[in-house]
C-alpha atoms as a PDB file:
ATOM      1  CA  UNK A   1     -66.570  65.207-138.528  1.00  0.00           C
ATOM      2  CA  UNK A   2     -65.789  61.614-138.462  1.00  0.00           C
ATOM      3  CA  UNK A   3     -65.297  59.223-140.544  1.00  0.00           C
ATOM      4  CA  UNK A   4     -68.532  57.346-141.561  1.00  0.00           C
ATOM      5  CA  UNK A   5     -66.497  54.308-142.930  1.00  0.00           C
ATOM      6  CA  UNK A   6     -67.061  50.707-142.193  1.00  0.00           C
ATOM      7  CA  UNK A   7     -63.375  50.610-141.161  1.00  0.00           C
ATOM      8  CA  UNK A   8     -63.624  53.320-138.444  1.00  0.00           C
ATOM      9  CA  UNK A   9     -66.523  52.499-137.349  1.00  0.00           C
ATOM     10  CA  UNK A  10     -68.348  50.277-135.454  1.00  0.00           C
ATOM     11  CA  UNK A  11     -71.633  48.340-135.915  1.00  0.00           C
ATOM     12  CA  UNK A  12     -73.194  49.909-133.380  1.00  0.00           C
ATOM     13  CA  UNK A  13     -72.468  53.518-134.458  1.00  0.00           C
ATOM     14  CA  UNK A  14     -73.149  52.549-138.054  1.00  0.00           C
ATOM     15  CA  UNK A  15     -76.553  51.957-136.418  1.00  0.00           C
ATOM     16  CA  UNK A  16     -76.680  55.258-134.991  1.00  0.00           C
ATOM     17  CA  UNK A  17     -75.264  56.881-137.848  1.00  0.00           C
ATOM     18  CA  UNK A  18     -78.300  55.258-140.283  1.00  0.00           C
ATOM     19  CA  UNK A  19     -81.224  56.006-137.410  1.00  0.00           C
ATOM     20  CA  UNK A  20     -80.328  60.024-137.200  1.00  0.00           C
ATOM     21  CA  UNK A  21     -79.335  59.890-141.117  1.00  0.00           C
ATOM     22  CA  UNK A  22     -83.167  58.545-141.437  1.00  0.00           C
ATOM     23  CA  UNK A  23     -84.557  60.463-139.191  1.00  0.00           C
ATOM     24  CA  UNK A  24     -86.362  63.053-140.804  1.00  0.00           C
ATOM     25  CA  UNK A  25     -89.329  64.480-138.059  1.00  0.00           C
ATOM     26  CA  UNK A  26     -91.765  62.549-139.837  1.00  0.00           C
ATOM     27  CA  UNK A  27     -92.150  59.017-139.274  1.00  0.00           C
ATOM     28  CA  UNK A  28     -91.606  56.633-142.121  1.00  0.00           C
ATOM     29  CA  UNK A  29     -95.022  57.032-142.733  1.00  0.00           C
ATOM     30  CA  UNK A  30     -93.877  60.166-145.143  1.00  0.00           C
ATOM     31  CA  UNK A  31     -90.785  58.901-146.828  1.00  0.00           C
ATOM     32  CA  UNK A  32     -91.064  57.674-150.594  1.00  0.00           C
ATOM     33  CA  UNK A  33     -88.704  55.056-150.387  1.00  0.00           C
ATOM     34  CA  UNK A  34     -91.015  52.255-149.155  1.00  0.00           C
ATOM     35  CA  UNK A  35     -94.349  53.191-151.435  1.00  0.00           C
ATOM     36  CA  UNK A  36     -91.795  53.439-154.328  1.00  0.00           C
ATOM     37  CA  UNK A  37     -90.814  50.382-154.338  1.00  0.00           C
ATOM     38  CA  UNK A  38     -87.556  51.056-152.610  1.00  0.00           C
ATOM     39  CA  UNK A  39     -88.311  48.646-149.652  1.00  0.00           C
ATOM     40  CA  UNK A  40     -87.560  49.673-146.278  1.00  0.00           C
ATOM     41  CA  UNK A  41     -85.488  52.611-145.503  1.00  0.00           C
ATOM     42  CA  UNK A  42     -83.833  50.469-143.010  1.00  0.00           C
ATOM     43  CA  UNK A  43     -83.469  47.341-144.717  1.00  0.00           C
ATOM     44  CA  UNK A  44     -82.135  49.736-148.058  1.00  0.00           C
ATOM     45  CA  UNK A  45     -78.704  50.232-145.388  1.00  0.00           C
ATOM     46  CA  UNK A  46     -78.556  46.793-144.013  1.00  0.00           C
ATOM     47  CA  UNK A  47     -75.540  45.617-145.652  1.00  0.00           C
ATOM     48  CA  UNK A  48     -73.702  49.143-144.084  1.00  0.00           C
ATOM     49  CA  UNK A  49     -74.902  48.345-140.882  1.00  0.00           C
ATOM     50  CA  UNK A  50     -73.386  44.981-141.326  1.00  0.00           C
ATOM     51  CA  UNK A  51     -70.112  45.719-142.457  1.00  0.00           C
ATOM     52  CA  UNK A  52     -71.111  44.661-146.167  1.00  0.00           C
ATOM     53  CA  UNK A  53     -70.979  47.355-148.456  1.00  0.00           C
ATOM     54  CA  UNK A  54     -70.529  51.275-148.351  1.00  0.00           C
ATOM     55  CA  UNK A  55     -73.268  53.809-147.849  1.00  0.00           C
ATOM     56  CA  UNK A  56     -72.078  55.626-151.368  1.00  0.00           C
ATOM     57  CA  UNK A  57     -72.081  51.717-152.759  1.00  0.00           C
ATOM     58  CA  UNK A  58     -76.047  51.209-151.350  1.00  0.00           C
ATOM     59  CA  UNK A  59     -76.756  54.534-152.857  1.00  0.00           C
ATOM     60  CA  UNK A  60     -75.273  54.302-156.273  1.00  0.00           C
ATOM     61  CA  UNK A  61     -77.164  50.724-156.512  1.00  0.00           C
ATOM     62  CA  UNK A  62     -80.479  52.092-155.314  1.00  0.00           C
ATOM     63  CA  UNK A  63     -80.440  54.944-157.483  1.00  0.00           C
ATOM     64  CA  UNK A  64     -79.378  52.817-160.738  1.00  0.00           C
ATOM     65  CA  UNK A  65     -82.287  49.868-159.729  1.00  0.00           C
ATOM     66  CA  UNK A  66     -85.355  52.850-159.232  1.00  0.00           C
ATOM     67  CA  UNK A  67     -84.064  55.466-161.974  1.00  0.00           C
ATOM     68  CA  UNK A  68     -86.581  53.970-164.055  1.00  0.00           C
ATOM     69  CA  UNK A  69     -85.278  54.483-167.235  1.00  0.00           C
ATOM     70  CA  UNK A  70     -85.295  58.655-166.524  1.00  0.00           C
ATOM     71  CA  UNK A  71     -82.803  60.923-167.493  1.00  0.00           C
ATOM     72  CA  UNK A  72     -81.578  61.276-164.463  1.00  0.00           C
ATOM     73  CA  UNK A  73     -77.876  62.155-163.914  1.00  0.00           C
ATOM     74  CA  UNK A  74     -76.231  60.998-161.092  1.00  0.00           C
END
């Protein structure tokens, strides 16, 4: 498998790798993360797709900003 890091990667695959990571079958018409409050599943990865920040970085940050408050462990 490679490498899904913003250094060996480019911004066009880190498009491709968010659009089949997202990709679930359904349509975003069935994923929780927009009526949630999580915003747009795309938008969520922007910052990846632009070079900005880590997926595991997006993800840690999404999941601290919608925990809630839950004991949730990460």
């Amino acid at each position: 498998m490679k490498s899904i890091l913003i250094k060996d990667t480019t911004r066009e695959e880190r498009e491709t790798i968010i659009r089949s990571s997202l990709d679930c079958g359904s349509g975003c018409e069935n994923c929780s993360s927009c009526w949630l409050g999580g915003g747009s599943p795309w938008g969520i990865y922007q910052d990846y797709i632009d070079g900005k920040r880590e997926i595991s970085e997006i993800n840690m940050a999404y999941m601290e900003e919608h925990r809630q408050n839950r004991q949730i462990r990460g």
